[in-house]
N, C-alpha and C. Protein backbone atom coordinates (compact mmCIF):
# COMPACT_ATOMS: atom_id res chain seq x y z
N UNK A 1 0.84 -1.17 0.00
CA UNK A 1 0.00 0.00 0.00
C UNK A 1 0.89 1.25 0.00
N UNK A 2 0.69 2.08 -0.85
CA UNK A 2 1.39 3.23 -1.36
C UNK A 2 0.67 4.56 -0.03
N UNK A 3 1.73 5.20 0.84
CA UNK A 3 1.33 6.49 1.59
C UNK A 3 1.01 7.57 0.53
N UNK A 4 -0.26 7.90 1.34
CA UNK A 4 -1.02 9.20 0.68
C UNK A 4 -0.50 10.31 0.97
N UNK A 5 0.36 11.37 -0.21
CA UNK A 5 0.28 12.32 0.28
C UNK A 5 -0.90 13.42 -0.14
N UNK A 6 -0.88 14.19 0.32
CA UNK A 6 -1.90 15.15 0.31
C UNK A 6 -1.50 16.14 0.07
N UNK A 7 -2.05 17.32 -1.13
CA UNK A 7 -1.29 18.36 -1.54
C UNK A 7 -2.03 19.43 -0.60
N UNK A 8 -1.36 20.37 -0.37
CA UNK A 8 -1.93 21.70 0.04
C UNK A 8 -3.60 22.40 -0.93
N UNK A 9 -4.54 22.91 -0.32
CA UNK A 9 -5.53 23.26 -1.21
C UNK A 9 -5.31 24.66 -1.64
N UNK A 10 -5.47 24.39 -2.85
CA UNK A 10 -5.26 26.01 -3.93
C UNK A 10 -5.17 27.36 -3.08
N UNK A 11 -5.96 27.87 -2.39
CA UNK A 11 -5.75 29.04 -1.67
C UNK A 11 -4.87 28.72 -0.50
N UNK A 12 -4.10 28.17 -0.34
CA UNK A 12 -2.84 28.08 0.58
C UNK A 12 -1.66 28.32 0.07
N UNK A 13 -1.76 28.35 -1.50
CA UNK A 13 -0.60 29.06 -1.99
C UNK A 13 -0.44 30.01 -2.18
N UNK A 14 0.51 31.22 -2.32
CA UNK A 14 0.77 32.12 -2.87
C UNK A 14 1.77 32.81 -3.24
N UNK A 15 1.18 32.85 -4.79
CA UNK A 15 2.55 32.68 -5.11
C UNK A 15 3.53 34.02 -5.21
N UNK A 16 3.07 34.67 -4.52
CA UNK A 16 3.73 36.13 -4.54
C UNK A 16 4.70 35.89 -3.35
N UNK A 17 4.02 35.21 -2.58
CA UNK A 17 5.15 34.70 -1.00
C UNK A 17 6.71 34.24 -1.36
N UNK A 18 6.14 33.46 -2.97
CA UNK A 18 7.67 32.74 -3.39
C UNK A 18 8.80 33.69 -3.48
N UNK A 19 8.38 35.37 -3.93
CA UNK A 19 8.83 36.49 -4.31
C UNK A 19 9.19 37.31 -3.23
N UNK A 20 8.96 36.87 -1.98
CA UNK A 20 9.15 38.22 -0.86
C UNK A 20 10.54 37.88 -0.29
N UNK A 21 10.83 39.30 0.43
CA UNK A 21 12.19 38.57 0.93
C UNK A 21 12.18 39.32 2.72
N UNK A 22 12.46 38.75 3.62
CA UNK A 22 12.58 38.65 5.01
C UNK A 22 13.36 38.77 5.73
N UNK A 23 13.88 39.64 6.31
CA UNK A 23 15.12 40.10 7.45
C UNK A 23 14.31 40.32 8.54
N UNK A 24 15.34 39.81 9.41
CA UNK A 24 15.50 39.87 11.14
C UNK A 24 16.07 41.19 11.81
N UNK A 25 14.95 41.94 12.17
CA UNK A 25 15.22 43.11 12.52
C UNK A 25 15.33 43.50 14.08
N UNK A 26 15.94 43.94 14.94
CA UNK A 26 16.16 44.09 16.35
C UNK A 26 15.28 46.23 16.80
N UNK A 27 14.91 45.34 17.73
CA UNK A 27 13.72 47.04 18.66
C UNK A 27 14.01 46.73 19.71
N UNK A 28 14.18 47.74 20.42
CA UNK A 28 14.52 47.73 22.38
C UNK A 28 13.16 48.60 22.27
N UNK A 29 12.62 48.58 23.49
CA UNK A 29 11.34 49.42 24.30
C UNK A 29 11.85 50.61 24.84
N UNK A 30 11.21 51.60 24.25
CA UNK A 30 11.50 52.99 24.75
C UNK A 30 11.49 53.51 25.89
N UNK A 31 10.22 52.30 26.56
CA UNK A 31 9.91 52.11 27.92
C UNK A 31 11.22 51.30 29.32
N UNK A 32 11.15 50.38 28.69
CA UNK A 32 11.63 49.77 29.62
C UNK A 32 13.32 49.08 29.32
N UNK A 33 13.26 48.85 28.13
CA UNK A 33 14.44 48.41 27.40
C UNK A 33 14.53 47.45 27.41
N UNK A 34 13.25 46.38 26.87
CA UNK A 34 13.51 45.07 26.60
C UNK A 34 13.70 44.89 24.98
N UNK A 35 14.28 43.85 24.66
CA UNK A 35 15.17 43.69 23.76
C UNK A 35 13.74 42.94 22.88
N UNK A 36 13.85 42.75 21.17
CA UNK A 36 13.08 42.14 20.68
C UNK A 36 13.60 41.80 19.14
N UNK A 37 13.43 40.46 19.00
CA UNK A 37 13.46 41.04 16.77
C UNK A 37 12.32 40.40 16.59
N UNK A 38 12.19 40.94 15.37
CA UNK A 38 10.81 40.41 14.28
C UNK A 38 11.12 40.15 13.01
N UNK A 39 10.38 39.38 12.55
CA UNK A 39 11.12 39.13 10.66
C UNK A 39 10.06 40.03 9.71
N UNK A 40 10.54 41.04 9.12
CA UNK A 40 10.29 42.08 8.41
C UNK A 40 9.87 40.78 7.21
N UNK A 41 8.80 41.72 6.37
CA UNK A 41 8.37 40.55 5.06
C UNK A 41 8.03 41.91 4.13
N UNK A 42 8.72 41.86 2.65
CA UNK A 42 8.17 42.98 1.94
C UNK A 42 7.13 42.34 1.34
N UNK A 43 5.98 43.37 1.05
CA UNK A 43 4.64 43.07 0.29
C UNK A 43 4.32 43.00 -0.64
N UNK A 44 3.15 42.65 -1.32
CA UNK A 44 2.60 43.48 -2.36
C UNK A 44 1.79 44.74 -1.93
N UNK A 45 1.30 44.87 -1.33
CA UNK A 45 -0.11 45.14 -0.97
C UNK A 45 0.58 46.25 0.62
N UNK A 46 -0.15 46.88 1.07
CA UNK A 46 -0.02 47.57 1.98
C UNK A 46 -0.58 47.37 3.13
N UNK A 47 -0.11 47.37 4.40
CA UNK A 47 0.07 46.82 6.07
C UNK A 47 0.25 48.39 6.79
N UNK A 48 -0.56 47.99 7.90
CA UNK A 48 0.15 48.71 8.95
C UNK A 48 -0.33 47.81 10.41
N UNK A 49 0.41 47.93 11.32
CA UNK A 49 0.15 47.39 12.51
C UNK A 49 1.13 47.63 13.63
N UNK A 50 1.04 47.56 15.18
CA UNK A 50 2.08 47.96 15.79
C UNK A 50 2.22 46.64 16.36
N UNK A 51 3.23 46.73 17.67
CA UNK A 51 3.50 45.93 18.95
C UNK A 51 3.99 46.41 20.13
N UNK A 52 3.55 45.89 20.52
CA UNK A 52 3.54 46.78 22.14
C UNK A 52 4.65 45.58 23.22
N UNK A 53 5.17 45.74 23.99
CA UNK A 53 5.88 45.33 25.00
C UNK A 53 5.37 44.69 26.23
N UNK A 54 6.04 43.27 26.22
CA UNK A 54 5.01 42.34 26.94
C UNK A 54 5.54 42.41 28.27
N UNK A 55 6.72 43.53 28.79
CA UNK A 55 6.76 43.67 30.03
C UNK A 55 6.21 45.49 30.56
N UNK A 56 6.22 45.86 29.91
CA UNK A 56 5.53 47.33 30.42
C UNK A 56 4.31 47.77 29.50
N UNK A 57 3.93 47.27 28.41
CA UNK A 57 2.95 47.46 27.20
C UNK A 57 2.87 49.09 26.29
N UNK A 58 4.54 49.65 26.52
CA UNK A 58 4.53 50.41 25.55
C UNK A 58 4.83 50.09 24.13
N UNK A 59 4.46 50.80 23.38
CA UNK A 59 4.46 50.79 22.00
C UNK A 59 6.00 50.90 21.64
N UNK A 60 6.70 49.51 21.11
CA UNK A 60 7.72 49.29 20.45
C UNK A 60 7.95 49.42 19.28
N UNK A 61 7.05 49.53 18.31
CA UNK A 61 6.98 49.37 16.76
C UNK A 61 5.49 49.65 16.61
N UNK A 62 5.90 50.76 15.49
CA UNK A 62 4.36 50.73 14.44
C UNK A 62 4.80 51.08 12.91
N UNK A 63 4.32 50.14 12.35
CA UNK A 63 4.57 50.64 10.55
C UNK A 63 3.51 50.48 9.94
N UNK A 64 3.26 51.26 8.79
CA UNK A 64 2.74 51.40 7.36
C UNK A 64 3.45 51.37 6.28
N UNK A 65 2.89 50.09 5.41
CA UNK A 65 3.50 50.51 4.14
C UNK A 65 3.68 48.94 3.26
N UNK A 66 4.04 48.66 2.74
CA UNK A 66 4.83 47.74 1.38
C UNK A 66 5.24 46.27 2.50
N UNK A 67 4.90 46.32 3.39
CA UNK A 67 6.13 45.40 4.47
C UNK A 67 4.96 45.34 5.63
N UNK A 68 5.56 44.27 5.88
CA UNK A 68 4.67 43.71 7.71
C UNK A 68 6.01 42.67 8.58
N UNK A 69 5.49 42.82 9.79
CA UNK A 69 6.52 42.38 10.96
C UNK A 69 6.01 41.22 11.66
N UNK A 70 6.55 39.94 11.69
CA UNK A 70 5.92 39.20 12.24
C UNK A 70 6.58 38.08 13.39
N UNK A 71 6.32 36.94 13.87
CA UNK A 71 7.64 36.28 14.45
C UNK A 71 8.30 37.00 15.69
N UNK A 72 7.35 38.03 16.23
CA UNK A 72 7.82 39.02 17.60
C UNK A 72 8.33 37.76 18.63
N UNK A 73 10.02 38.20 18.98
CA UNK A 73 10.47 37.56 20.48
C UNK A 73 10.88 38.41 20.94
N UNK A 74 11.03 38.03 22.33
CA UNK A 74 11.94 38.93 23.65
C UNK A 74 13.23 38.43 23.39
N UNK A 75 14.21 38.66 23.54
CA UNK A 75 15.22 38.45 23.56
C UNK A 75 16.03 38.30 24.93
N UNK A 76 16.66 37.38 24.99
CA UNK A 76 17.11 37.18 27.02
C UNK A 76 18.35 38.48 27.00
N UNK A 77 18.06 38.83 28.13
CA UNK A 77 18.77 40.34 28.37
C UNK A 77 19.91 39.48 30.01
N UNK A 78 21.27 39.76 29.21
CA UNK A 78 22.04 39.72 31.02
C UNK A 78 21.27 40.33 32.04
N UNK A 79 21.43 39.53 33.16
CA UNK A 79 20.97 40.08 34.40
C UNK A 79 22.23 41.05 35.05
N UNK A 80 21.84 42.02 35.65
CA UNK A 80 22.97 43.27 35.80
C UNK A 80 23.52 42.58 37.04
N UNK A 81 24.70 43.14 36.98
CA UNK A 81 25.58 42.52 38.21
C UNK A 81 25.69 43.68 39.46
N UNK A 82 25.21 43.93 40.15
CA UNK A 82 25.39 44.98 40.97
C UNK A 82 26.76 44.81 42.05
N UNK A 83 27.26 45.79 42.19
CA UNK A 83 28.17 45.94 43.32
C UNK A 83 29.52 45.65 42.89
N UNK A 84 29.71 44.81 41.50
CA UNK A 84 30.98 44.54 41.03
C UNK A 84 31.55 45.49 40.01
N UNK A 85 32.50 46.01 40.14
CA UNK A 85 33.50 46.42 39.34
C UNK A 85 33.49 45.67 37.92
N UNK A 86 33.79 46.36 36.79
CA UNK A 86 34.18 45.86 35.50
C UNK A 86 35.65 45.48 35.12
């Protein structure tokens, strides 16, 4: 018996996606200074949307335009060393 594969259904492709291209972009919080990247995607079509900061909930990023941001992490930040000399 031969395994079935199963193709993806027609509107799951697109084929403009084959065409985009994606960088890993880095934002600290204006607020608090937590660290973050997101993977930038250029468009066809036009986006806007922000993100806000999942330890103080200020506004880290907002864009319009050709491009959208997606894939938001925190990034692990050293813990500060107090009392020691460098």
């Amino acid at each position: 018996m031969r395994p079935h594969i199963s193709s993806p259904a027609p509107e799951a492709y697109n084929p403009a996606m084959a065409n985009s291209i994606w960088t890993l972009e880095q934002f600290t919080c204006p607020s608090c200074g937590m660290n973050y990247t997101a993977t930038r995607e250029e468009l066809q079509g036009k986006r806007s949307g922000s993100f806000a900061c999942i330890v103080c909930d200020a506004e880290v990023h907002r864009w319009s335009g050709r491009h959208d941001f997606f894939d938001w992490s925190a990034q692990r930040m050293a813990s500060p060393v107090f009392g020691r000399k460098r």
